[in-house]
Protein backbone atom coordinates (compact mmCIF):
# COMPACT_ATOMS: atom_id res chain seq x y z
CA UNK A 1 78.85 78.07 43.94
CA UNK A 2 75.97 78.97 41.95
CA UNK A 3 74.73 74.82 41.96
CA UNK A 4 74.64 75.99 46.50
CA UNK A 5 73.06 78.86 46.11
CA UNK A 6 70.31 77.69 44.26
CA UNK A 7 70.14 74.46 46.26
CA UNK A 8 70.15 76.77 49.47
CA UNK A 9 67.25 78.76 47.84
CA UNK A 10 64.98 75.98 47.28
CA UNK A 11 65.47 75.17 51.13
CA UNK A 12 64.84 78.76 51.68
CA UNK A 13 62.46 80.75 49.82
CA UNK A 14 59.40 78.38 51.30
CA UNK A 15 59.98 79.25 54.74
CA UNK A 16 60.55 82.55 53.72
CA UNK A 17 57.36 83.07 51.81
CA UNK A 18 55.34 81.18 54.81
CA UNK A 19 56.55 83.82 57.19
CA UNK A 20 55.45 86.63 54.40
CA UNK A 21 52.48 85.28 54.61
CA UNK A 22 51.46 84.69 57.79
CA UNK A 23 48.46 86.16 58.82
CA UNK A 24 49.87 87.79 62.16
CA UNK A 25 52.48 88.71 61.08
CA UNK A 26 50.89 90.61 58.11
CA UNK A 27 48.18 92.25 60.50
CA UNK A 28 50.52 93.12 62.93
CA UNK A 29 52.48 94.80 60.28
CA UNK A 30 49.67 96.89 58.91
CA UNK A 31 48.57 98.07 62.29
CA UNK A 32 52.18 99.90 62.91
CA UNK A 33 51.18 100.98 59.29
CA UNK A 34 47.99 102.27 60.46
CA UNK A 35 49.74 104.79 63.19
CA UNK A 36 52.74 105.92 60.98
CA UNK A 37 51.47 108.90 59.70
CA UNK A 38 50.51 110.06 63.04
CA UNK A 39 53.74 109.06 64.57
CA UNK A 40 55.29 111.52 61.97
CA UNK A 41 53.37 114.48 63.03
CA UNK A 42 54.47 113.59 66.55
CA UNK A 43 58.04 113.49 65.36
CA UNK A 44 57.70 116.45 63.83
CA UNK A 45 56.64 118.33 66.53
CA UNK A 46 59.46 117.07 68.80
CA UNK A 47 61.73 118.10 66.31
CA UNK A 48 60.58 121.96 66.09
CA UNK A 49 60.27 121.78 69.84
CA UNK A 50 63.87 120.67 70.44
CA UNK A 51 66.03 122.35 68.01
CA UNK A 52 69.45 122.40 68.71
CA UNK A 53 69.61 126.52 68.47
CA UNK A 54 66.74 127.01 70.71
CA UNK A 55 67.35 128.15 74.51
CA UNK A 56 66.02 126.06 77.11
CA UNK A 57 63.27 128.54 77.69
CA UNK A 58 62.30 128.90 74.27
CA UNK A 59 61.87 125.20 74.45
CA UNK A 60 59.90 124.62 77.33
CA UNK A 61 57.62 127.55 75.76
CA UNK A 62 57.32 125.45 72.80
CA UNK A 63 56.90 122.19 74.53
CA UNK A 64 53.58 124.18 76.48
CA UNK A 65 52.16 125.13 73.72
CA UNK A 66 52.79 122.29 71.03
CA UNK A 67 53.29 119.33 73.37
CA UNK A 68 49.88 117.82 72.64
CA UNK A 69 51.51 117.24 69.10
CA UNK A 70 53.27 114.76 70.49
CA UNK A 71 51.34 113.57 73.07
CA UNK A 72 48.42 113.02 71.17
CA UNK A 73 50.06 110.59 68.21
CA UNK A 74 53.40 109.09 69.66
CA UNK A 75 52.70 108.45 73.12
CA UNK A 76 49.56 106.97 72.84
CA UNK A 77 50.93 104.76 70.07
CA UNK A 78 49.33 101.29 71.48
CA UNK A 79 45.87 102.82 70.97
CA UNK A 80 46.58 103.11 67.37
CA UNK A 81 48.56 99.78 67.02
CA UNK A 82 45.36 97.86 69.12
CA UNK A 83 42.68 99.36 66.72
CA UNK A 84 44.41 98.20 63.90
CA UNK A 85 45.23 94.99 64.95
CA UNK A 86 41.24 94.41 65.70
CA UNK A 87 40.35 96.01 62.56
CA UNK A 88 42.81 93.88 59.86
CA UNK A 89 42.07 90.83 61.63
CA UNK A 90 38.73 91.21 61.33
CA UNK A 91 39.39 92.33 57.84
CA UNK A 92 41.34 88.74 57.34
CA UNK A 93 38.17 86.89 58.30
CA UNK A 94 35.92 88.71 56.44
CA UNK A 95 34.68 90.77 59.39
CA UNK A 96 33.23 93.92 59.59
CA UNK A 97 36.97 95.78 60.68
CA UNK A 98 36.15 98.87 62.39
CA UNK A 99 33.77 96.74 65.06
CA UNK A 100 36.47 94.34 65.43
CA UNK A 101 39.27 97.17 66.15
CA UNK A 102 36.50 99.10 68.32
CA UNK A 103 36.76 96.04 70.68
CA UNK A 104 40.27 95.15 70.48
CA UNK A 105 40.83 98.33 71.65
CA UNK A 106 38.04 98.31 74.33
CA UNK A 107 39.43 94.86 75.52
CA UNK A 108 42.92 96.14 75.93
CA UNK A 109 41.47 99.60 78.32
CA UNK A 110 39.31 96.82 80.06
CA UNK A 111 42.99 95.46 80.83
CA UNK A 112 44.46 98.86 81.48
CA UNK A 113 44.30 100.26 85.37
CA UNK A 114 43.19 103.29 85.52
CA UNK A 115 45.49 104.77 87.99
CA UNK A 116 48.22 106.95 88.45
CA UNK A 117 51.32 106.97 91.26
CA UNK A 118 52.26 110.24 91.63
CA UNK A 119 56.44 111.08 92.30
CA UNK A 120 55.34 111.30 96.28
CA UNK A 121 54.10 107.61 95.50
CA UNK A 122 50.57 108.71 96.17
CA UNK A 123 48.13 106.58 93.96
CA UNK A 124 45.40 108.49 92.75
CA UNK A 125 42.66 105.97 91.13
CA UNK A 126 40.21 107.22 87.75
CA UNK A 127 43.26 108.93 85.73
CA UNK A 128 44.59 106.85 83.33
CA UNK A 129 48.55 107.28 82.90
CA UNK A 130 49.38 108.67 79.54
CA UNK A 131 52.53 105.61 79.48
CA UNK A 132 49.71 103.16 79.81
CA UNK A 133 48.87 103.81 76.19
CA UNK A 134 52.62 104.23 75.11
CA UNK A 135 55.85 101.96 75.33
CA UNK A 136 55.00 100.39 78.37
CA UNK A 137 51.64 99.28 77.17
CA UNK A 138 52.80 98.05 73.79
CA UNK A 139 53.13 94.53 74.05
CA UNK A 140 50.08 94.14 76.64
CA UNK A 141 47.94 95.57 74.00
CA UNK A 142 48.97 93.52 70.92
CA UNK A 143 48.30 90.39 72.94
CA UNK A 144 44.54 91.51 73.97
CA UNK A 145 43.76 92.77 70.84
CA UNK A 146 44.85 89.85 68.88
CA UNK A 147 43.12 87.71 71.90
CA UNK A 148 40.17 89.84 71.61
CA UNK A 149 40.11 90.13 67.72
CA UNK A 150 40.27 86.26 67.34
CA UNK A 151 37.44 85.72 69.93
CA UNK A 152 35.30 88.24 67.92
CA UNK A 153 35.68 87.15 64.39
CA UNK A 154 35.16 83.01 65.61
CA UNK A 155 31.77 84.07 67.57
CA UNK A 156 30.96 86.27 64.41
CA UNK A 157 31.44 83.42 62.23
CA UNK A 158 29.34 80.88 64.36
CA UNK A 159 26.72 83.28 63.72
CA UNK A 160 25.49 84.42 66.89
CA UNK A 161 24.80 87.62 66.05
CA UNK A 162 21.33 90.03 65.75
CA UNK A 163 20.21 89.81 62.58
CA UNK A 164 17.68 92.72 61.38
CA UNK A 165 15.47 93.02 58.51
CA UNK A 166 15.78 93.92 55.27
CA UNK A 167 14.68 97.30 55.69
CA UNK A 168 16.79 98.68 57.99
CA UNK A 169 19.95 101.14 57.32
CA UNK A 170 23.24 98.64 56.79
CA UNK A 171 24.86 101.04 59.63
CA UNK A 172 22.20 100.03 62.32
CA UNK A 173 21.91 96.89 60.81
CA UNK A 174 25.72 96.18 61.30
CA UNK A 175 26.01 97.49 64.81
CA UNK A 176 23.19 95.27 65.92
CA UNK A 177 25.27 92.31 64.12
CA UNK A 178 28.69 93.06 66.10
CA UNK A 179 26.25 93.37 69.58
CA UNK A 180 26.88 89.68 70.90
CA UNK A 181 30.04 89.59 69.56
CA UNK A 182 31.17 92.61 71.03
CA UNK A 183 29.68 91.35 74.54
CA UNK A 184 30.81 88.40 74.73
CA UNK A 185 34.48 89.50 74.13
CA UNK A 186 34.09 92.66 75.93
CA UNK A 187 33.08 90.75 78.62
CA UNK A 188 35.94 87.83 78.77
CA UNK A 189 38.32 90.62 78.98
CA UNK A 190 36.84 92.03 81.75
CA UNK A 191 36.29 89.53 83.70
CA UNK A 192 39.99 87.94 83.57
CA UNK A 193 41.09 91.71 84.88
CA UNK A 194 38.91 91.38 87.90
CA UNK A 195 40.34 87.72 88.20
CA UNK A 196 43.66 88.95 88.00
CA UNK A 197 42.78 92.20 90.17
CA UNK A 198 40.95 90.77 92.77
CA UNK A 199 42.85 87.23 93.66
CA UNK A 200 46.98 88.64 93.16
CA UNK A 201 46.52 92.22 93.58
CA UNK A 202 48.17 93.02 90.49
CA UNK A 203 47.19 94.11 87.40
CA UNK A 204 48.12 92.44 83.32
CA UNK A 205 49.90 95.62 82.14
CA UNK A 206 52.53 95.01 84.63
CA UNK A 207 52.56 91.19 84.40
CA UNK A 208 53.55 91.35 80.81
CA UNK A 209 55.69 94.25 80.84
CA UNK A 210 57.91 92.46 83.29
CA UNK A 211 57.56 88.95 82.31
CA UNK A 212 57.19 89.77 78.37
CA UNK A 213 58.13 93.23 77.47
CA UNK A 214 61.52 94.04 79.39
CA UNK A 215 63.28 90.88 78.70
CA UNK A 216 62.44 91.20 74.79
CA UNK A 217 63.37 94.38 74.47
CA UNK A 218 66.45 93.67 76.42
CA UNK A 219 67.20 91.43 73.77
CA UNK A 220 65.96 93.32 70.78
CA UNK A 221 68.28 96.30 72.40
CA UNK A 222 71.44 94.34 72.21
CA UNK A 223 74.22 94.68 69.40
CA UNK A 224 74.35 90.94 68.82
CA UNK A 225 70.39 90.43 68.13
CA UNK A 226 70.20 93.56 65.87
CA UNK A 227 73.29 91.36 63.33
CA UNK A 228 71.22 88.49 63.36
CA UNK A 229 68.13 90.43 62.31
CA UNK A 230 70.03 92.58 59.18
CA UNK A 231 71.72 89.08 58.01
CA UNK A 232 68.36 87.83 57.51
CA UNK A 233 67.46 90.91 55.65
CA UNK A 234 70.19 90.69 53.64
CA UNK A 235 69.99 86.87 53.12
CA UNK A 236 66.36 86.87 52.23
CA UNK A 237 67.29 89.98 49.62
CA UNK A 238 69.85 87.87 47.65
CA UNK A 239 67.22 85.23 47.15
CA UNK A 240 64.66 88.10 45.92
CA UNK A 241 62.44 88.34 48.81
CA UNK A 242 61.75 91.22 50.86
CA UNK A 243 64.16 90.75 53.57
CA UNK A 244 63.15 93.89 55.00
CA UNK A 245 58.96 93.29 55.24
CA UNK A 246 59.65 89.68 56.64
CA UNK A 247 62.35 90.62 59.18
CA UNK A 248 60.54 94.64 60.57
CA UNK A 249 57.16 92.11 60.95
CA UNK A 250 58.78 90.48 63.83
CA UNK A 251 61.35 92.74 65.15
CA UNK A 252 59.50 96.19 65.03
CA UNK A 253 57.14 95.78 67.82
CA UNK A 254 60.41 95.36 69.59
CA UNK A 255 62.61 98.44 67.93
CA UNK A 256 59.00 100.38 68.04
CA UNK A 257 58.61 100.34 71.65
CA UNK A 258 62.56 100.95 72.65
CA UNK A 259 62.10 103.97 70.15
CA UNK A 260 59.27 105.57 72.26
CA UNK A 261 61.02 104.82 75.67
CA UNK A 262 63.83 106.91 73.72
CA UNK A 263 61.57 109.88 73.11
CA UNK A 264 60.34 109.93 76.54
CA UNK A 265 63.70 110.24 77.82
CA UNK A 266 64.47 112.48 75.24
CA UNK A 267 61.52 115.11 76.05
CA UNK A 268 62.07 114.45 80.44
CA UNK A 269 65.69 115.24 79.43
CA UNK A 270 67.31 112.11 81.00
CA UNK A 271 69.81 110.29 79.06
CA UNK A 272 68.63 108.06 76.28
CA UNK A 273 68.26 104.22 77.03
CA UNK A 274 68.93 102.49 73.84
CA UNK A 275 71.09 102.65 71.30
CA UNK A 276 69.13 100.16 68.57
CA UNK A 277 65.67 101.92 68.25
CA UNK A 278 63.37 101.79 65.32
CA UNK A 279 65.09 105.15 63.91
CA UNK A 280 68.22 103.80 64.71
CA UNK A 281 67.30 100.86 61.95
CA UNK A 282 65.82 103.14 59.44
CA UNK A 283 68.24 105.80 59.51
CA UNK A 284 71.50 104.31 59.60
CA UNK A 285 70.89 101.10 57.61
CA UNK A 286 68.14 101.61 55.21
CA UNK A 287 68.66 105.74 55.31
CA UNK A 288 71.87 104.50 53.07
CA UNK A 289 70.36 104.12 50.22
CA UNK A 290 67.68 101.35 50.79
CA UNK A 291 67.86 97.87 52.36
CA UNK A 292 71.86 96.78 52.05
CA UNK A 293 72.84 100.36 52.12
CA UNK A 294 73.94 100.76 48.37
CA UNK A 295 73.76 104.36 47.53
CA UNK A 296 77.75 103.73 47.79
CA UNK A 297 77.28 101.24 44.86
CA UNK A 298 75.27 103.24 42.59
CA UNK A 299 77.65 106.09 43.12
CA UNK A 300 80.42 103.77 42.21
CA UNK A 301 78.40 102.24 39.40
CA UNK A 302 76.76 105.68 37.89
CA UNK A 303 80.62 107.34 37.70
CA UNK A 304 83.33 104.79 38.64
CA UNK A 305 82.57 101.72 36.51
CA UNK A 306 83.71 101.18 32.96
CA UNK A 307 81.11 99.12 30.96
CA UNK A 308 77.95 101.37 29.91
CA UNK A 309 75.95 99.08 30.81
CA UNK A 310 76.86 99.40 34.68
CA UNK A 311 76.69 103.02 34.14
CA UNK A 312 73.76 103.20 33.09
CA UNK A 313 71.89 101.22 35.62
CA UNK A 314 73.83 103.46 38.24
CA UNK A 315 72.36 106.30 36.48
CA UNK A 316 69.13 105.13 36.29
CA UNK A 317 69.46 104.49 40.11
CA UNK A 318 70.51 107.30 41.11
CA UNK A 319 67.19 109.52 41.70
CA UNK A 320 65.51 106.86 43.71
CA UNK A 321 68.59 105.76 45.64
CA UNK A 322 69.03 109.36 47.19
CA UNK A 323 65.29 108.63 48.46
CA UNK A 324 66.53 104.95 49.50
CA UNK A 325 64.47 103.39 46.95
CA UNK A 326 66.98 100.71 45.58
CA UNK A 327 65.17 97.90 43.91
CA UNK A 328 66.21 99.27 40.20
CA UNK A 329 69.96 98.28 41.35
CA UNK A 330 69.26 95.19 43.86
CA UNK A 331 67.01 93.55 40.37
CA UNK A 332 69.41 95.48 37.74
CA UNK A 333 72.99 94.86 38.27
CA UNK A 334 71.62 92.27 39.65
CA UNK A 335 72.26 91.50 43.30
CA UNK A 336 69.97 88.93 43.66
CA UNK A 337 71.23 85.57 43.34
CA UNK A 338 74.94 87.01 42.14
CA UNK A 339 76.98 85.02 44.53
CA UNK A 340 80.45 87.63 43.33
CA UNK A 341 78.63 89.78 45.42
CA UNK A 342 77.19 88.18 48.17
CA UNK A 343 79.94 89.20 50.81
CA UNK A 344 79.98 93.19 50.69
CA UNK A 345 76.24 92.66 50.39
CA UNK A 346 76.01 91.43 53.94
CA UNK A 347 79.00 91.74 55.06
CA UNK A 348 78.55 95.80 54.65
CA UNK A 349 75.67 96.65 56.78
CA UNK A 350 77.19 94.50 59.52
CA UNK A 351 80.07 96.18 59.69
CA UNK A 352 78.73 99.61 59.32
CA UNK A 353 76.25 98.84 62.21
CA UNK A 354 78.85 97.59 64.46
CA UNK A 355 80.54 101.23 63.47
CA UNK A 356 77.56 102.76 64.53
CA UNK A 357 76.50 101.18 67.63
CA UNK A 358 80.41 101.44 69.32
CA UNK A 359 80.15 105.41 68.39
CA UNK A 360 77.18 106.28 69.96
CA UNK A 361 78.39 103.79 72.83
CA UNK A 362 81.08 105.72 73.61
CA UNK A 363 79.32 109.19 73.21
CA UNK A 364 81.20 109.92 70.58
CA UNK A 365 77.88 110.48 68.19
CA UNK A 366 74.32 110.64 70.03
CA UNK A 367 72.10 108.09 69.53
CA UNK A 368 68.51 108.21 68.16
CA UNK A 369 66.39 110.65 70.33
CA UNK A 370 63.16 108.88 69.72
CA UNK A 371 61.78 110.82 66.60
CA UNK A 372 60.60 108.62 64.07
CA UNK A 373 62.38 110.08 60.78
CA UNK A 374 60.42 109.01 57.22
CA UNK A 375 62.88 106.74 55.61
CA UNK A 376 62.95 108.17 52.18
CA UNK A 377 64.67 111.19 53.92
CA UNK A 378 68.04 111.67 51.69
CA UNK A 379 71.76 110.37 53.69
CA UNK A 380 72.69 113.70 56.18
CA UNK A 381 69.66 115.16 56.72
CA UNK A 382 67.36 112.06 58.05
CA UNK A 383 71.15 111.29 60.24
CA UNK A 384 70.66 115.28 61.73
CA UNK A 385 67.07 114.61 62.24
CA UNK A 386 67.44 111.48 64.34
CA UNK A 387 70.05 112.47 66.45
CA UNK A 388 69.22 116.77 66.30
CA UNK A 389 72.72 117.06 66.02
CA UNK A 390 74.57 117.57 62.63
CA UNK A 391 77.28 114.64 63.97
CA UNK A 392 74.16 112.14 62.55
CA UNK A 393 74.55 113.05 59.26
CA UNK A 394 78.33 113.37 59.52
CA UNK A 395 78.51 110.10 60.46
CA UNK A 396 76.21 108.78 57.42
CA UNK A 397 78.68 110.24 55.38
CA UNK A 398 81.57 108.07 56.91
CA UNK A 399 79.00 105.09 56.62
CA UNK A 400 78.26 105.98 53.11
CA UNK A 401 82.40 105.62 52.25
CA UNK A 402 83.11 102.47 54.60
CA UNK A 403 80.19 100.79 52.19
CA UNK A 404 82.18 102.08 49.11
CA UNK A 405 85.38 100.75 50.39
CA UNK A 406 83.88 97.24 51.31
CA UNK A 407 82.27 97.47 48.02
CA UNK A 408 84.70 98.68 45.48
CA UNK A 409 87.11 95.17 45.08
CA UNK A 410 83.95 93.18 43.92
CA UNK A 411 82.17 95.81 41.43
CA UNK A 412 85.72 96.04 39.96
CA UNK A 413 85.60 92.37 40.00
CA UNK A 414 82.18 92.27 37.92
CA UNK A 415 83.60 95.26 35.90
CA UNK A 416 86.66 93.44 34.45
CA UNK A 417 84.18 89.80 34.37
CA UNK A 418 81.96 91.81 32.01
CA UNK A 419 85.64 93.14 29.94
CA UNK A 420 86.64 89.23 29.72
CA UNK A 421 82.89 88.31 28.66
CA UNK A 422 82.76 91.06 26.05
C-alpha cells in the first residue's frame, strides 16, 4: 500500500506543485485576497442589518442608514478583484503594480455600459448599474484585466515608455513611464467595445456572462462538481500539499460570485439561489476544524485515545483547531502520507457535504445568505452567522459527530497499532 502511495505521489506532487505555481493562478488568488477585508466589513454590516430578532421595520431603518456598508465593499467586489489582478501581475513582471491595476481596472469600465434598465424597462444611459461591478461583472472583469494587465507589462518591457531625467521626483517620473503603456492598452480596450457596440448591438458584459459566467457557475453550483473539488483537497493534503490554496485558486472565482448573487437575494428578500456558495465551503467544510474537518479527531485524540503520545498531539491541537487551524494534527499524528487513514480523511467531508447540501435542499436548514463569514470563526457560531439562523450552527454540531463516527474505527485502529508496536 505504502510502495502505491508513494508511487502515486511521485506522479502527483509535480502537477500539483505546477498548478501552485502558476502565475495566474497565484495572481488571481491574491486579488480575492486583496478585497477580503473589505468583503468582511460588508458582511458585517449585513449581518447587524438582518438580525433574526429585528422587525422588518427596524431593518429596513437599518438597511437606510448602513446600507452603503455593504454596498460600498461587497457589491462592487469586481472593482477590487480587477485592481488587484492588474496590480500583482504587474508585480510578477517586475512592473510598477498600482499603474498596472489602475488600467486593468480602467480597461474593464471601458468594457462596462454605462446604463441602467429600470423595472418599467426604461433604459436610462450615463448611470452605471451597481451589479455591473458585482456578481454579474465578475468574470468579465478578470478576463480584461488579465487581458489588459498582460498587454501593459509586454509594452512596458519593450520599453516604449517616457523616460525623464534624473532630476525629476520618482512619482512624476513613474507616471510619465506608465503613459504609453497605459494608452496603448487603454485604448485596445476601448476600441474592441465600440467594435462590439457598434457592429452587434450588444455589449461584452453580457456576452460573457451568458456565454462564460452562467454556465460555470451552473456547474460550480452543482452537488457533483463541489465532491470533485474537496477530493482534490483532500487528495493533495495526504501528499502534503495545500489542497486547499491549489483547489480555492480555481474554484473561488466560481463559489465567489454565486456567494454575492446569494447576498443580493438575501438583502431584495427573494429566495436564495444556491446552495454551494463560497461561505457554504468555508463554513461547513473548513469551519470544522480546518481543511478535512478534524476538530472531531483532535477531540477524539486529546480525550479518547490511549497512548500519550496521541494525547498529547490532540492537546496540543486543540487551541488552534477550535480556530480551524489544523496543520499541528494533519503533520503530527500524521495524516499525510498514512494510508490507515486515508478513507475517513476523504471519505468524511464527502459525506458530510452531501449531508449538508440535501438539508438545506429540502429547507430543512437555510442555506448560506451571502455573508462572507472569516473562517477561523469557532464550529456554531460561524454556522449561525452564515445562515442568521441558530439551525447553522446546530447543524455543525451534527457534522462535527458524523466526522467522529466516520473517524473513530481507524484512530482506534492506529491506537491499538501503536499498543502492538510498543
Amino acid at each position: 500500500m505504502n510502495g502505491f502511495m508513494d508511487s502515486l505521489g511521485e506522479k502527483i506532487m509535480p502537477l500539483a506543485n505546477k498548478l501552485g505555481q502558476n502565475r495566474y493562478l497565484s495572481v488571481l488568488r491574491d486579488a480575492f485576497m486583496l478585497s477580503f477585508p473589505l468583503t468582511m466589513f460588508g458582511s458585517i454590516i449585513v449581518v447587524i442589518n438582518n438580525l433574526p430578532f429585528f422587525s422588518d421595520a427596524t431593518k429596513g431603518t437599518l438597511s437606510s442608514l448602513f446600507g452603503n456598508g455593504q454596498n460600498a465593499t461587497m457589491s462592487i467586489m469586481a472593482v477590487f478583484v480587477t485592481f488587484g489582478i492588474g496590480y500583482y501581475l504587474s508585480k510578477s513582471y517586475d512592473v510598477e503594480g498600482i499603474f498596472g491595476g489602475a488600467v486593468s481596472f480602467a480597461s474593464f469600465l471601458l468594457l462596462t455600459p454605462f446604463m441602467m434598465t429600470l423595472e418599467d424597462g426604461t433604459e436610462v444611459s450615463g448611470v452605471l448599474s451597481l451589479d455591473r461591478l458585482g456578481a454579474k461583472g465578475m468574470f468579465i472583469g478578470m478576463i480584461a484585466a488579465f487581458l489588459a494587465g498582460e498587454i501593459y507589462c509586454r509594452i512596458t518591457k519593450k520599453g516604449w515608455q517616457i523616460k525623464m531625467p534624473d532630476g525629476v521626483p520618482p512619482a512624476v517620473a513613474k507616471s510619465f513611464a506608465a503613459l504609453i503603456p497605459a494608452i496603448l492598452t487603454l485604448s485596445v480596450f476601448l476600441f474592441l467595445n465600440a467594435i462590439v457596440t457598434g457592429l452587434f448591438n450588444t455589449n461584452l458584459h453580457d456576452v460573457i456572462y451568458e456565454i462564460i459566467q452562467k454556465p460555470l457557475v451552473g456547474l460550480g453550483s452543482s452537488l457533483p462538481a463541489t465532491l470533485i473539488a474537496l477530493f482534490f483537497v483532500q487528495f493533495l493534503w495526504f501528499f502534503g500539499l495545500h489542497g486547499q490554496i491549489i483547489v480555492n485558486s480555481v474554484m473561488d472565482p466560481i463559489w465567489n460570485t454565486l456567494m454575492l448573487e446569494n447576498l443580493d437575494a438575501y438583502k431584495a428578500g427573494d429566495k436564495l439561489p444556491h446552495i454551494i456558495t463560497k461561505p457554504f465551503m468555508e463554513t461547513f467544510t473548513v469551519g470544522l476544524g480546518g481543511s478535512g474537518m478534524t476538530l472531531a479527531v483532535i477531540l477524539i485524540m486529546a480525550f479518547i485515545m490511549k497512548k500519550k503520545q496521541y494525547r498529547d498531539i490532540g492537546r496540543l491541537s486543540l487551541a488552534p483547531g477550535i480556530f480551524n487551524v489544523n496543520e499541528p494534527v494533519i503533520f503530527g499524528l500524521p495524516i499525510v502520507l498514512n494510508a490507515t487513514i486515508l478513507i475517513p480523511w476523504v471519505l468524511a467531508p464527502l459525506i458530510v457535504t452531501v449531508l449538508n447540501y440535501l438539508v438545506m435542499a429540502a429547507g430543512i436548514i437555510p442555506a448560506p445568505t451571502g455573508v462572507s463569514v472569516p473562517w477561523t470563526v469557532p464550529i456554531f457560531f460561524s454556522g449561525m452567522l452564515a445562515t442568521n439562523s441558530i439551525l447553522g450552527g446546530i447543524l455543525q454540531l451534527v457534522d462535527l459527530v458524523l466526522v467522529a463516527l466516520i473517524w473513530y474505527p481507524f484512530l482506534r485502529l492506529l491506537d491499538k497499532e501503536k499498543e502492538s508496536a510498543i
